[in-house]
Protein backbone atom coordinates (compact mmCIF):
# COMPACT_ATOMS: atom_id res chain seq x y z
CA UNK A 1 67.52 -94.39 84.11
CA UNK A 2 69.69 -91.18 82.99
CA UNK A 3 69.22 -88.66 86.41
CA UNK A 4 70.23 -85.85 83.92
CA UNK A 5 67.81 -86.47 81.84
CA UNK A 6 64.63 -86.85 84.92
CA UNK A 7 66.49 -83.46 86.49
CA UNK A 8 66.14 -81.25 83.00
CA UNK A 9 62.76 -82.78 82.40
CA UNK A 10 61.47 -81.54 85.95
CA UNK A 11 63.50 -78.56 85.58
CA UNK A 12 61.74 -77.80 82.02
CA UNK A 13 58.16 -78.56 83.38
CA UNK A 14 58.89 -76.09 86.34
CA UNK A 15 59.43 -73.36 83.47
CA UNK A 16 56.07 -74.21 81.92
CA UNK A 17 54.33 -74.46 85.05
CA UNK A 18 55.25 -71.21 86.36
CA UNK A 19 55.17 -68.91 82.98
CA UNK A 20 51.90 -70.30 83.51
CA UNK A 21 50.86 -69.18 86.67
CA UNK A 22 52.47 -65.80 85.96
CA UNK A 23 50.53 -65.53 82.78
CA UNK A 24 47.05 -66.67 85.07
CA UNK A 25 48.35 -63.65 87.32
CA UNK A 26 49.08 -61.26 84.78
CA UNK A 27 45.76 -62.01 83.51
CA UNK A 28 43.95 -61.67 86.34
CA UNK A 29 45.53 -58.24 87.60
CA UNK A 30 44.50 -56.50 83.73
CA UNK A 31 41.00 -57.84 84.58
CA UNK A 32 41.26 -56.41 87.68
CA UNK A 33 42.33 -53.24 86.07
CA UNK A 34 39.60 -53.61 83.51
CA UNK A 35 36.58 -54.16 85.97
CA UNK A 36 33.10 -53.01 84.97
CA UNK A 37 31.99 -49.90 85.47
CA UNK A 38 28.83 -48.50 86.82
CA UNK A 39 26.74 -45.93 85.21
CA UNK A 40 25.13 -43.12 87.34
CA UNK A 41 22.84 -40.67 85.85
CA UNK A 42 20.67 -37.85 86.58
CA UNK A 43 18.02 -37.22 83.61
CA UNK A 44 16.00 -34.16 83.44
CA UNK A 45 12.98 -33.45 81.71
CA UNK A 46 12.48 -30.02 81.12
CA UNK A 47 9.17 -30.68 78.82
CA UNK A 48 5.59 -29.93 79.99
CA UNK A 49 3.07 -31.84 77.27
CA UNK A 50 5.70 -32.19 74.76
CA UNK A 51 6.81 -28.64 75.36
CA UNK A 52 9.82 -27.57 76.58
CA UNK A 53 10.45 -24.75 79.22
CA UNK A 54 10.33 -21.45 77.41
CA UNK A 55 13.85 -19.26 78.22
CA UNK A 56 13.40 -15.49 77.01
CA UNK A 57 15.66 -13.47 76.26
CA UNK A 58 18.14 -12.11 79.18
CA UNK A 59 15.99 -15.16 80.88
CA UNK A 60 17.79 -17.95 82.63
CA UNK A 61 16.95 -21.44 84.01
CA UNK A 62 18.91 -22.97 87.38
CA UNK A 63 18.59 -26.51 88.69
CA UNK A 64 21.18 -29.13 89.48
CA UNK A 65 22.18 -32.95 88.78
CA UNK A 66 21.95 -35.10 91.89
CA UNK A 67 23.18 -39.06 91.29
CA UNK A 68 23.19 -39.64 94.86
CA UNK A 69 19.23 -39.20 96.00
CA UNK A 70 16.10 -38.64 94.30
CA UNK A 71 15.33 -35.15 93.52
CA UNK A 72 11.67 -33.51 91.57
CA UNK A 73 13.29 -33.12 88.36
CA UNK A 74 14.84 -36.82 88.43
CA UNK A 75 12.86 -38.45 85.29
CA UNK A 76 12.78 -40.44 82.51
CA UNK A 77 12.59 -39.06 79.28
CA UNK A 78 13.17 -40.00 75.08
CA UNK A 79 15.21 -37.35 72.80
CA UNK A 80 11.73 -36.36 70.15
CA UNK A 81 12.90 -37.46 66.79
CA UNK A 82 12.27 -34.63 64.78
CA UNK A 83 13.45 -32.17 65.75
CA UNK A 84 16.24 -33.62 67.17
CA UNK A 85 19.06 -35.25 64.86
CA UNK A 86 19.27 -39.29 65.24
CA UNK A 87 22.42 -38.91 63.81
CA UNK A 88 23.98 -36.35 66.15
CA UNK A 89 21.82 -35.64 68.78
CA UNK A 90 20.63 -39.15 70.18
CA UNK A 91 17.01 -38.92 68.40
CA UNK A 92 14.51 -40.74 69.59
CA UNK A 93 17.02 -42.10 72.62
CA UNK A 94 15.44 -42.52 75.64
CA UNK A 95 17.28 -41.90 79.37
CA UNK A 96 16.63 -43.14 82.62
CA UNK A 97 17.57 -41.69 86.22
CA UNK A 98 20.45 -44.22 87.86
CA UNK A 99 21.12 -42.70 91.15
CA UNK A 100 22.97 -44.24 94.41
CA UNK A 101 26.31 -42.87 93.90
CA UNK A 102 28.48 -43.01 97.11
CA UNK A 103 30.26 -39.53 97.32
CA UNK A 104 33.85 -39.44 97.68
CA UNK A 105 34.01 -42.46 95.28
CA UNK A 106 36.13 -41.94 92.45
CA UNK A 107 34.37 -40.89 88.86
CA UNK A 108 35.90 -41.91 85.98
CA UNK A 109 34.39 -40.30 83.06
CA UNK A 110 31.09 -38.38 82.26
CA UNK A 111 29.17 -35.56 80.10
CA UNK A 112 26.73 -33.29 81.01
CA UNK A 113 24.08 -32.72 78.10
CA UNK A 114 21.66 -30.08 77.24
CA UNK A 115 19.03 -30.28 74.17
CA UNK A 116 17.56 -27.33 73.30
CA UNK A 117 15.64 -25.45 70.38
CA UNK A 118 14.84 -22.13 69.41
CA UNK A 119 11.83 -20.70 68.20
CA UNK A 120 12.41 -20.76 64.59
CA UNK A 121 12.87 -24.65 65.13
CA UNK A 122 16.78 -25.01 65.15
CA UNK A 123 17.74 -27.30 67.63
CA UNK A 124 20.91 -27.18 70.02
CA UNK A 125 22.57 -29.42 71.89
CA UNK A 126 25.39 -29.01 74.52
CA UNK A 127 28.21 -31.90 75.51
CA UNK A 128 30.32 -31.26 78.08
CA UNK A 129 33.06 -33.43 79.33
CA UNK A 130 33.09 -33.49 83.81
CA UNK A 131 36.71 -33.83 84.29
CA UNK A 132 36.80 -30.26 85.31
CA UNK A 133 34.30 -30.86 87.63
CA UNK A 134 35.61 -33.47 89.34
CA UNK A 135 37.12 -32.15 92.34
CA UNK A 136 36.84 -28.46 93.14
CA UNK A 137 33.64 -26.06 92.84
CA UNK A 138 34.83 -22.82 91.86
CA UNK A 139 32.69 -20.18 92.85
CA UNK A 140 32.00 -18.47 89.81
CA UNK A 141 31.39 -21.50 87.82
CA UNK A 142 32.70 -22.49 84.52
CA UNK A 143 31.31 -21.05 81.69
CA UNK A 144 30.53 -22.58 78.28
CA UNK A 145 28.79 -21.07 75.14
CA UNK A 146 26.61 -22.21 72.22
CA UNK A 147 25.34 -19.43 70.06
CA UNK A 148 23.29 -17.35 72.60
CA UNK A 149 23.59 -19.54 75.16
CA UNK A 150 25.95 -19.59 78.25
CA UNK A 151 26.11 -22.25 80.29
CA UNK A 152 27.83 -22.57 83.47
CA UNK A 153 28.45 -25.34 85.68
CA UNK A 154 29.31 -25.54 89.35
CA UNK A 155 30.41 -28.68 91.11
CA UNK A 156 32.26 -30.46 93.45
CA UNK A 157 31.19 -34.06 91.85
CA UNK A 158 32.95 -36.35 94.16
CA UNK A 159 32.34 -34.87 97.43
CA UNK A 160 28.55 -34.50 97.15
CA UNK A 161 27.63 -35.81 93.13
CA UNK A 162 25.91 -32.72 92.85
CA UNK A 163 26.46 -30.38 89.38
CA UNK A 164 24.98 -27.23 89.54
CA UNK A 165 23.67 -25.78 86.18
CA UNK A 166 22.20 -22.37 84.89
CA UNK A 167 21.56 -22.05 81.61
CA UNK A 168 21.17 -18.68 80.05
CA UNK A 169 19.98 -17.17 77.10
CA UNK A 170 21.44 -14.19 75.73
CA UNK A 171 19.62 -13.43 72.80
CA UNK A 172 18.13 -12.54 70.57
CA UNK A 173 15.68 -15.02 70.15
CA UNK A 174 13.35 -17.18 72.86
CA UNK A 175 14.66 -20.78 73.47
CA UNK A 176 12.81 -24.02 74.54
CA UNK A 177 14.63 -25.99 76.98
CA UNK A 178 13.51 -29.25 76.88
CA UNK A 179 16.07 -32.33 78.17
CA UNK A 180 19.55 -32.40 80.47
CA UNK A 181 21.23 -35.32 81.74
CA UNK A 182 23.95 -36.50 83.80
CA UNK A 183 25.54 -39.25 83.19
CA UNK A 184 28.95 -40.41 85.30
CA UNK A 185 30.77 -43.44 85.61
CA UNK A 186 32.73 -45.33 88.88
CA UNK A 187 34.66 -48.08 88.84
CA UNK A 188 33.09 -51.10 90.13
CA UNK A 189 34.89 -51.97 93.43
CA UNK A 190 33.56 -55.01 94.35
CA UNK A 191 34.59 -56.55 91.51
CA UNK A 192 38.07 -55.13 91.36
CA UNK A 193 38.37 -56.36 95.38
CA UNK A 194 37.12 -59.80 93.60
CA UNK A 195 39.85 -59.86 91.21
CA UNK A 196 42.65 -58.76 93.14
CA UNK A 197 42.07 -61.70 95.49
CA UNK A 198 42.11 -63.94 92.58
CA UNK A 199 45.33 -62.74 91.46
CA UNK A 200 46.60 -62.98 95.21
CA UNK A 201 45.60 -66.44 95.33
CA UNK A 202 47.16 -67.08 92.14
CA UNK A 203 50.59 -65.49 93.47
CA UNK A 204 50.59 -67.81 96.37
CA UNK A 205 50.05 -70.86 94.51
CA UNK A 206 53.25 -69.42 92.44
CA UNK A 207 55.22 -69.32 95.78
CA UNK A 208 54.16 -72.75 96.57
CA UNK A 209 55.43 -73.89 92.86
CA UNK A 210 59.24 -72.24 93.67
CA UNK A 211 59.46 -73.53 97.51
């Protein structure tokens, strides 16, 4: 038998075997980076028999999201399609209260949303992204504005996942306030822990392949 030829042969199956086990790895650390998230949200119904809660003008409503515990205005509630848009503003969606969030946790993404309507019937609807309210609660709040509406925000999200919210009307007609919701997103630790010690495992079969 030709040794040459038995040592290349071993030498090219130790080539395949561990591009192999470094693709396995490489695979398994991008799922690891990729885990599932979990939703949290905090949905509000602001609605009393199909009615929403009447804001005058100079009038003003307060209340806050809370993903960690239960609070009164924690509900269930679907977007009423008309007068909302299906289109644009999630018609005839419904959203439900997820709440457990750990504080201190990391959030990855989220909005804060605010349908409202004004007495001649023209709807409004409020997105707001929570990356600025990630981290720091500034004590005058931040501000945001729709038509004759200002709406400002206070939170420190990750110490306490509580936001903060006062919505304000500044004329010059009445508005209805009828849904808000909170809706924030954590990366799914246990399964990232899960991964990682598949891709660990997968490294020291690698190190057995090269000793």
């Amino acid at each position: 038998m030709n040794n040459n030829f038995v040592k290349h042969k071993n030498q090219g199956h130790m080539k395949h075997t561990i591009l192999s086990l470094i693709a396995v790895a490489g695979a398994i650390a991008l799922g690891a980076q990729s885990a599932k998230a979990t939703e949290y949200r905090d949905a509000d119904n602001w609605q009393t028999a199909g009615v929403g809660t009447l804001i005058g003008v100079g009038g003003s409503v307060t209340s806050d999201f809370n993903i960690v515990v239960d609070e009164a205005q924690a509900d269930t509630f679907t977007v009423d399609s008309p007068p909302y848009s299906v289109s644009t503003q999630n018609g005839g969606a419904t959203f439900t209260s997820a709440l457990g969030y750990t504080p201190g946790n990391p959030v990855l993404d989220g909005t804060v949303s605010f349908w409202l309507r004004n007495t001649d019937g023209d709807t409004i609807t409020i997105l707001v992204g929570i990356g600025t309210l990630l981290t720091s609660a500034d004590s005058g709040g931040v501000v945001f504005q729709s038509q004759n509406l200002n709406l400002t925000l206070r939170a420190d999200l990750q110490a306490d996942g509580i936001i903060t919210y006062t919505v304000s009307n500044t004329g010059p007609t009445a508005v209805n306030f009828d849904y808000a919701l909170l809706s924030a997103t954590v990366p799914d630790g246990g399964l990232t822990i899960a991964f990682l010690g598949s891709a660990i495992v997968g490294l020291g079969l690698l190190r057995r392949k090269l000793s």
